[in-house]
Protein backbone atom coordinates (compact mmCIF):
# COMPACT_ATOMS: atom_id res chain seq x y z
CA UNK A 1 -65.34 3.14 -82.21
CA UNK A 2 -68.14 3.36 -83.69
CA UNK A 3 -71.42 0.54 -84.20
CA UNK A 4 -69.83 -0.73 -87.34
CA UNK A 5 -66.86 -2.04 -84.92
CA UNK A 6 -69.13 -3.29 -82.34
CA UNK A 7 -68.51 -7.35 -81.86
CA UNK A 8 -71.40 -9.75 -83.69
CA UNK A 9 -71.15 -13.25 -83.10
CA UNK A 10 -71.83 -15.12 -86.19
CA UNK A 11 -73.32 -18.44 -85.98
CA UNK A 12 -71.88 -21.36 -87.53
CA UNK A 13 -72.80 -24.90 -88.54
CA UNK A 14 -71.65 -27.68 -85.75
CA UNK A 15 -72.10 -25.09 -82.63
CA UNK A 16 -69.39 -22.96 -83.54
CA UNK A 17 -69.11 -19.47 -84.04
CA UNK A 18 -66.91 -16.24 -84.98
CA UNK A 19 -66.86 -12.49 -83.63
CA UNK A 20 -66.21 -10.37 -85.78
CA UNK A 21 -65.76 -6.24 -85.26
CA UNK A 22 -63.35 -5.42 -82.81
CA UNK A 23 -60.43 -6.65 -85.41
CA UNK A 24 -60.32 -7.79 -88.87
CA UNK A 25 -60.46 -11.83 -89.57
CA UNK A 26 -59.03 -13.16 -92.53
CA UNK A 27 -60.43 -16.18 -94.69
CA UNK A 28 -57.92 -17.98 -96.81
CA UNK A 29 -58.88 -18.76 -100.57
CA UNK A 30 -58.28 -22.34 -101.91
CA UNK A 31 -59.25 -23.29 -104.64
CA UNK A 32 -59.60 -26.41 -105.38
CA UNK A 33 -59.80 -26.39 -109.43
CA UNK A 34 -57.86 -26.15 -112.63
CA UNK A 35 -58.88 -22.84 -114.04
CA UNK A 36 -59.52 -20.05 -111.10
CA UNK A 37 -57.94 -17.00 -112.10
CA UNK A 38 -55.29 -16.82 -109.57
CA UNK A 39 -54.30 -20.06 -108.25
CA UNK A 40 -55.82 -22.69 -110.14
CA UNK A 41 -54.14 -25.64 -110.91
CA UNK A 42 -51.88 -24.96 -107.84
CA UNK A 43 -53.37 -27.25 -105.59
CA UNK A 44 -54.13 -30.43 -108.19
CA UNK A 45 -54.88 -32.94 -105.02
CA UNK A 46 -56.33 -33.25 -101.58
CA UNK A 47 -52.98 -33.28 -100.23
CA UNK A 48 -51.43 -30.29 -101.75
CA UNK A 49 -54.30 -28.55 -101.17
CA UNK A 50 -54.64 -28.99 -97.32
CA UNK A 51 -50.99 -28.67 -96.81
CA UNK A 52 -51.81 -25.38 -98.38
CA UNK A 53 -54.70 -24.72 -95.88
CA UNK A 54 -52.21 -25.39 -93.15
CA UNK A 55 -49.79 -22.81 -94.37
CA UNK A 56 -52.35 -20.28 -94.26
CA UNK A 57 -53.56 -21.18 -90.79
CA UNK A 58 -49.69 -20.77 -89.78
CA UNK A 59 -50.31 -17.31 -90.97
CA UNK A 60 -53.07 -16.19 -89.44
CA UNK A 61 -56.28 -17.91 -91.68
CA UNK A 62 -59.02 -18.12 -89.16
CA UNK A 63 -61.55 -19.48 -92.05
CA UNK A 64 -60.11 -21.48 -95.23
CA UNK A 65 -63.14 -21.26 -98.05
CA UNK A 66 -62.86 -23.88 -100.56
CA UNK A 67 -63.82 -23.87 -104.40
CA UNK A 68 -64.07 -26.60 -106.91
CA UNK A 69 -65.59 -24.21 -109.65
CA UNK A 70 -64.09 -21.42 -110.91
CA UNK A 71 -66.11 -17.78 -111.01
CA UNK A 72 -64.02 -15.92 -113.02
CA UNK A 73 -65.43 -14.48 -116.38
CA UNK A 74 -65.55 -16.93 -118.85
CA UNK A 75 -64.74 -19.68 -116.59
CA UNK A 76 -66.37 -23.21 -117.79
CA UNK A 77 -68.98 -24.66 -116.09
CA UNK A 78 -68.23 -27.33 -113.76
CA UNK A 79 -71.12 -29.69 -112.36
CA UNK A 80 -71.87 -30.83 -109.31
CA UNK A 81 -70.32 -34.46 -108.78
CA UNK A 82 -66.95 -32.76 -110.53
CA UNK A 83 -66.98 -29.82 -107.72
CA UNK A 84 -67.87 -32.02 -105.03
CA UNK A 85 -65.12 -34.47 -105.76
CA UNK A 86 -62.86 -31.62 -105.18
CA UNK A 87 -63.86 -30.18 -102.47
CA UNK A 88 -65.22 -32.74 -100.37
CA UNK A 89 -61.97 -35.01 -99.54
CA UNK A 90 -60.36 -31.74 -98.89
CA UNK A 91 -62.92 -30.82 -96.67
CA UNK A 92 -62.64 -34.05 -94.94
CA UNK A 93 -58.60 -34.11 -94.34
CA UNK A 94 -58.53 -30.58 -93.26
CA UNK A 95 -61.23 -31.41 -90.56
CA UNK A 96 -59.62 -34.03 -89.53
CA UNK A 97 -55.84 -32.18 -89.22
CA UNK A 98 -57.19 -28.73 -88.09
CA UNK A 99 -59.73 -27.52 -86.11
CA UNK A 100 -60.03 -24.08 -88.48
CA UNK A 101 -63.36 -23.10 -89.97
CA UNK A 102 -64.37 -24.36 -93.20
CA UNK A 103 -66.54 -22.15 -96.12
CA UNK A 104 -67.23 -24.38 -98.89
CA UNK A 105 -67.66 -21.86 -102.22
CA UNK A 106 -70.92 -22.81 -104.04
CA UNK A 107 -73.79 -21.93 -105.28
CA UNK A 108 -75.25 -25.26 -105.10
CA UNK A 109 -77.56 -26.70 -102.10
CA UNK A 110 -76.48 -30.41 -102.58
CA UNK A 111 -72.87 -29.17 -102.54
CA UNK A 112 -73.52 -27.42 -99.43
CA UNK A 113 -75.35 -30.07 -97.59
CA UNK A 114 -72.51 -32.42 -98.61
CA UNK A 115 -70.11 -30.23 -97.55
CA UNK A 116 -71.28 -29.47 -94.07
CA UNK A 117 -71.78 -33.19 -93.76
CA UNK A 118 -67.96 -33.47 -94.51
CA UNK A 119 -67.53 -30.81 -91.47
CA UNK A 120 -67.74 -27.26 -93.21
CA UNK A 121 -68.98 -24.08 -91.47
CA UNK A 122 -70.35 -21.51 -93.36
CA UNK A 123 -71.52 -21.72 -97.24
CA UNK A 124 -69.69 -19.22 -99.13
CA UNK A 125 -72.96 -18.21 -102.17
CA UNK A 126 -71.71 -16.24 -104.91
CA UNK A 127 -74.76 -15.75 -106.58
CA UNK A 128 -76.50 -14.20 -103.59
CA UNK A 129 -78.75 -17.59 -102.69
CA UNK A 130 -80.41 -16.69 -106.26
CA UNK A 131 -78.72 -19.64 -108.73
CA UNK A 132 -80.50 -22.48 -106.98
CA UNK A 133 -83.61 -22.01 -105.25
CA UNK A 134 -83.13 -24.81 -102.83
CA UNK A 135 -80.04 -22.53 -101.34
CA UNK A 136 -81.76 -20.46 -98.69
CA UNK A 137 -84.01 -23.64 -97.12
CA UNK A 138 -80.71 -25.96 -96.83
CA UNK A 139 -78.37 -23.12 -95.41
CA UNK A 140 -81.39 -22.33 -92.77
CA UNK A 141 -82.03 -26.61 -92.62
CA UNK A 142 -78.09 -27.12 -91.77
CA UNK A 143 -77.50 -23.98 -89.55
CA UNK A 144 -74.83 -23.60 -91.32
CA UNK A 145 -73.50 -19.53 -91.79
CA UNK A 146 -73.73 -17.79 -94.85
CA UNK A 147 -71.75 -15.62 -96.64
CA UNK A 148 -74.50 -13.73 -99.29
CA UNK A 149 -72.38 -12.08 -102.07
CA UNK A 150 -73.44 -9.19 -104.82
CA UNK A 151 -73.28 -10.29 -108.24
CA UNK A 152 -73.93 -7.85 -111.35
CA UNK A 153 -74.06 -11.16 -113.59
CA UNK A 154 -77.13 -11.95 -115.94
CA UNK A 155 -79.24 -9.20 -114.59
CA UNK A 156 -79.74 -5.37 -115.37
CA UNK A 157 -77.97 -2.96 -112.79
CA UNK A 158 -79.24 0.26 -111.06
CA UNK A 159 -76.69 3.13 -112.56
CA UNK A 160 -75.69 3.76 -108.76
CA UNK A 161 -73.17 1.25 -107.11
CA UNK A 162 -75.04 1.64 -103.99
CA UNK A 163 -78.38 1.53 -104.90
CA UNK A 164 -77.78 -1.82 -106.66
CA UNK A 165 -75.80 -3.38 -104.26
CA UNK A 166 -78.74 -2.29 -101.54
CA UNK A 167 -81.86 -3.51 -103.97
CA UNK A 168 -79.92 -6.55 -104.40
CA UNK A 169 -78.80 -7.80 -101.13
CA UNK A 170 -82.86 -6.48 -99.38
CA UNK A 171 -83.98 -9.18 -101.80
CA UNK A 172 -81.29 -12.14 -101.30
CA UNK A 173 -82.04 -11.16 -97.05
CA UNK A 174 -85.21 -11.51 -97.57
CA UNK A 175 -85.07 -15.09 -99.82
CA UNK A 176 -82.55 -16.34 -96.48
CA UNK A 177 -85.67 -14.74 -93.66
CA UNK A 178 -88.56 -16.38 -95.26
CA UNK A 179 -86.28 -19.74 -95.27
CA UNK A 180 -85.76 -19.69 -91.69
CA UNK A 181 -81.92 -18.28 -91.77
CA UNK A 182 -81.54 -16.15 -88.67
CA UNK A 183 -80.19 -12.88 -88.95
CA UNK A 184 -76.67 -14.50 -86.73
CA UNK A 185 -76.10 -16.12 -89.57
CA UNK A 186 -75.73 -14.08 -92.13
CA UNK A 187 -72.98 -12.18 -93.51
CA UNK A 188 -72.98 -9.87 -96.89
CA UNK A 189 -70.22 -9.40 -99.21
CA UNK A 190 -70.35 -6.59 -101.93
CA UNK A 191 -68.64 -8.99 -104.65
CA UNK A 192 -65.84 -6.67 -105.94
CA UNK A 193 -65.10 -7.88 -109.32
CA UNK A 194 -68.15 -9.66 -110.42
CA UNK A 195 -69.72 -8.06 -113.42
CA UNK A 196 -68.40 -4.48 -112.04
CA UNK A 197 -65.73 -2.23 -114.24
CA UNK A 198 -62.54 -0.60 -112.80
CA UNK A 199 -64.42 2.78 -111.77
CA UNK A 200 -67.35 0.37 -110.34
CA UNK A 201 -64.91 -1.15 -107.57
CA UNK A 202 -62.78 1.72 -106.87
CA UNK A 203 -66.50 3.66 -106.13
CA UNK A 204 -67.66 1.04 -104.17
CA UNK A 205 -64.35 0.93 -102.22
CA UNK A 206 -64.56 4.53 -101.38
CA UNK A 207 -68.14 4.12 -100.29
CA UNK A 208 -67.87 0.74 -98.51
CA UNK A 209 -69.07 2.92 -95.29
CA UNK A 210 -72.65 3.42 -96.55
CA UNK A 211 -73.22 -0.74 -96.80
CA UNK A 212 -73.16 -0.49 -93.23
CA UNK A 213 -76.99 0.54 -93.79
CA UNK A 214 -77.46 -3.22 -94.33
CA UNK A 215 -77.32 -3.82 -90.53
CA UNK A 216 -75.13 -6.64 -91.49
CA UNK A 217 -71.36 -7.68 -90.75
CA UNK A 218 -69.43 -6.78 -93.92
CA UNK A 219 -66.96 -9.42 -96.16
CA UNK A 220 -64.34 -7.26 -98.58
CA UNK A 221 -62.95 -9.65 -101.72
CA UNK A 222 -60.36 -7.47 -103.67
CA UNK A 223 -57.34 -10.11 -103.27
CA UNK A 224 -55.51 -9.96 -106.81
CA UNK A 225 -58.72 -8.55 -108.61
CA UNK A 226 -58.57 -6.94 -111.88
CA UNK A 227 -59.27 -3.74 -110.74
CA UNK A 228 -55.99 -3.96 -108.12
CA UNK A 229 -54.11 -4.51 -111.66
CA UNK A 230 -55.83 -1.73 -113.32
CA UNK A 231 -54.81 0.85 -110.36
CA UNK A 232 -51.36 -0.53 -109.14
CA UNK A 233 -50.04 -1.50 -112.81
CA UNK A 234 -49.09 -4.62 -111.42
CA UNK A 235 -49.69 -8.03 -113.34
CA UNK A 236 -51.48 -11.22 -111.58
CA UNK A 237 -49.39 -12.52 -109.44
CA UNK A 238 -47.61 -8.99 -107.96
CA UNK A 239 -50.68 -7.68 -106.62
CA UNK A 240 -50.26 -8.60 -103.30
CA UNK A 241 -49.23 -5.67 -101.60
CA UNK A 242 -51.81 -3.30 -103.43
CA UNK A 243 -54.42 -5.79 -102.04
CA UNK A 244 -53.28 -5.53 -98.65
CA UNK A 245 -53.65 -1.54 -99.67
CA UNK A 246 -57.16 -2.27 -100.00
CA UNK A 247 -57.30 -4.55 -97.12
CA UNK A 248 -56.22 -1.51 -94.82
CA UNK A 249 -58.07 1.11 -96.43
CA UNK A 250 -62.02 -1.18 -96.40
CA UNK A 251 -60.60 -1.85 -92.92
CA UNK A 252 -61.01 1.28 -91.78
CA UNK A 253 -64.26 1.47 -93.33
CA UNK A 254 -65.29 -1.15 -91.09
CA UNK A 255 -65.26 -4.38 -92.90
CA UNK A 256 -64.76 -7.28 -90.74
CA UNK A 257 -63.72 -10.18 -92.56
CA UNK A 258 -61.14 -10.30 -95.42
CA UNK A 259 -60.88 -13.24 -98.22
CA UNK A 260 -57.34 -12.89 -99.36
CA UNK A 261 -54.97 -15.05 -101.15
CA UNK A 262 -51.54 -13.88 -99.32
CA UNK A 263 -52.91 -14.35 -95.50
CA UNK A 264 -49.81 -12.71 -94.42
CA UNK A 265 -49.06 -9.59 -96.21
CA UNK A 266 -53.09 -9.03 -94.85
CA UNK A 267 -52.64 -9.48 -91.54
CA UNK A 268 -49.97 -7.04 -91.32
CA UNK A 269 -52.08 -4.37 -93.38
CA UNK A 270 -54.70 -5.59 -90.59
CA UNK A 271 -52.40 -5.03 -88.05
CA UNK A 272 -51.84 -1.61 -88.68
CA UNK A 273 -55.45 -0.69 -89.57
CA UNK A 274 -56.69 -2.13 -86.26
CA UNK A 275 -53.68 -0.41 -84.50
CA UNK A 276 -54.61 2.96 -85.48
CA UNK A 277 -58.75 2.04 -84.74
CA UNK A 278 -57.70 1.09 -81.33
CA UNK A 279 -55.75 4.44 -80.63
CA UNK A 280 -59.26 6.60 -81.71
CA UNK A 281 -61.09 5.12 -79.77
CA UNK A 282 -59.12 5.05 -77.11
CA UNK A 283 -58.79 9.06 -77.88
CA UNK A 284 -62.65 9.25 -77.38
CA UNK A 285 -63.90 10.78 -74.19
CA UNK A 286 -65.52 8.96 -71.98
C-alpha cells in the first residue's frame, strides 16, 4: 500500500496512544446536548449517555468524542460551565467503566484542561485551535492529542476546496508547532459540512487523496451530514447506510479515522474497504 497506509502512532494524553493506517478506526459521536443536529436530546443524563458509549464500544468504537455544544448552523451558544457540566461527569463514569479513549469536542482550553483532568485523550477543536487563543499552549501543556478540523465559518474562502483547506490547516499547524504540540500529536480533519455547500463536500470527497500533502493522518466526518441527504434523498435519520458509502469510498482514499454515529454499519463498510486494500497490496510485487 502505499505511504498514506503506512502505521503512525498518535500520541495521546495519560501515555496512551493509537495507530492508525493499516485499517480504519472508528470514533463514536455523543453528544452530550439538547440541540445537535442528529442526536441531541437523546442522551439527556450521564447515565444514558455512557450506557450509550458502551453500546458503541460493543460495536467496534475505539474513541467515543463527547460534545456539550452543538456546531450545527444556527445552533445557540452554549458557555463554558453549561458544556462542562455535560461533559465532564460523563467523562468521569465512562473512565471509570471503560478503558476506551476519550475526545472531548471543544473549542475551549478550560474545557479541555478540565476534561483531560476528568481522564480524556485527545481534544476534538472544531475551529482549527483558532476560537480561543489559549487552545494550542494547553493541548501542547496537557499532551493531550489533537484533532485540528477545517472550518469555512466567519472567514472568506479560497474558490478552490483544496487550496483553502491547505492555507487553512499550514496556519492552524503552525499555531499547534510554535505552542510546543509535536507533530505525534496531531491529527487534521477536513470538516465536511461546516460552512461548505453540497458540490463543496462531494469535491472534497473525490479529492480527499490530495490532503495527504499535509503529511498528516487524515479524520473523515460525513456521518448523517446534509450533503449525504442531498445525494442519497434520504431524510436525517436514514442516512446511515449512504454514510457508510462514504465511509468506504474516503477509506480507500486513505483516511484513517472515521467519526460516525452508527459504529456498526461503519465497521462493516470498513471491513470491506480494508479487505480489498489488503488484497492490492498483497498483489504488489515484491
Amino acid at each position: 500500500m502505499s505511504d498514506r497506509f503506512a502505521t503512525k502512532r498518535w500520541r495521546l494524553a495519560h501515555g496512551r496512544s493509537l495507530e492508525l493506517g493499516e485499517r480504519g478506526r472508528i470514533m463514536g459521536i455523543l453528544n452530550v446536548t439538547p440541540d445537535s443536529f442528529s442526536d441531541g436530546g437523546r442522551f439527556d443524563s450521564a447515565a444514558a449517555a455512557v450506557e450509550a458509549a458502551l453500546t458503541m464500544i460493543e460495536e467496534g468504537a475505539e474513541i467515543i468524542d463527547i460534545g456539550g455544544e452543538s456546531t450545527r448552523p444556527g445552533a445557540t451558544a452554549t458557555d463554558a460551565a453549561t458544556e462542562q457540566g455535560r461533559v465532564l461527569p460523563v467523562i468521569a463514569e465512562l473512565v471509570r467503566r471503560s478503558d476506551v479513549l476519550i475526545s472531548v469536542d471543544t473549542y475551549r482550553a478550560e474545557t479541555a484542561r478540565r476534561a483531560v483532568a476528568a481522564g480524556a485523550h485527545i481534544v476534538n477543536d472544531v475551529w482549527g485551535l483558532r476560537k480561543d487563543p489559549a487552545m494550542a499552549g494547553t493541548v501542547a501543556e496537557l499532551e493531550a492529542g489533537v484533532c485540528v478540523m477545517h472550518t469555512g465559518r466567519e472567514r472568506v474562502k479560497a474558490d478552490d476546496v483544496i487550496e483553502d483547506q491547505l492555507r487553512f490547516l499550514r496556519a492552524s499547524l503552525a499555531m499547534a508547532r510554535d505552542a510546543g504540540v509535536p507533530n505525534d500529536a496531531i491529527i487534521l480533519d477536513p470538516g465536511f459540512g461546516f460552512a461548505k455547500d453540497h458540490n463543496e463536500n462531494i469535491e472534497l470527497m473525490m479529492r480527499f487523496e490530495e490532503l495527504h500533502a499535509l503529511g498528516y493522518p487524515l479524520v473523515a466526518g460525513t456521518s448523517r451530514k446534509r450533503f449525504v441527504g442531498t445525494f442519497s434523498g434520504r431524510d436525517m435519520d436514514d442516512r446511515d447506510v449512504a454514510t457508510a458509502a462514504t465511509t468506504a469510498l474516503l477509506r480507500v482514499a486513505g483516511a484513517a479515522l472515521f467519526r460516525v454515529h452508527n459504529v456498526a454499519a461503519n465497521r462493516d463498510a470498513l471491513a470491506m474497504a480494508d479487505a480489498g486494500l489488503l488484497a492490492m497490496r498483497d498483489r504488489r510485487p515484491q
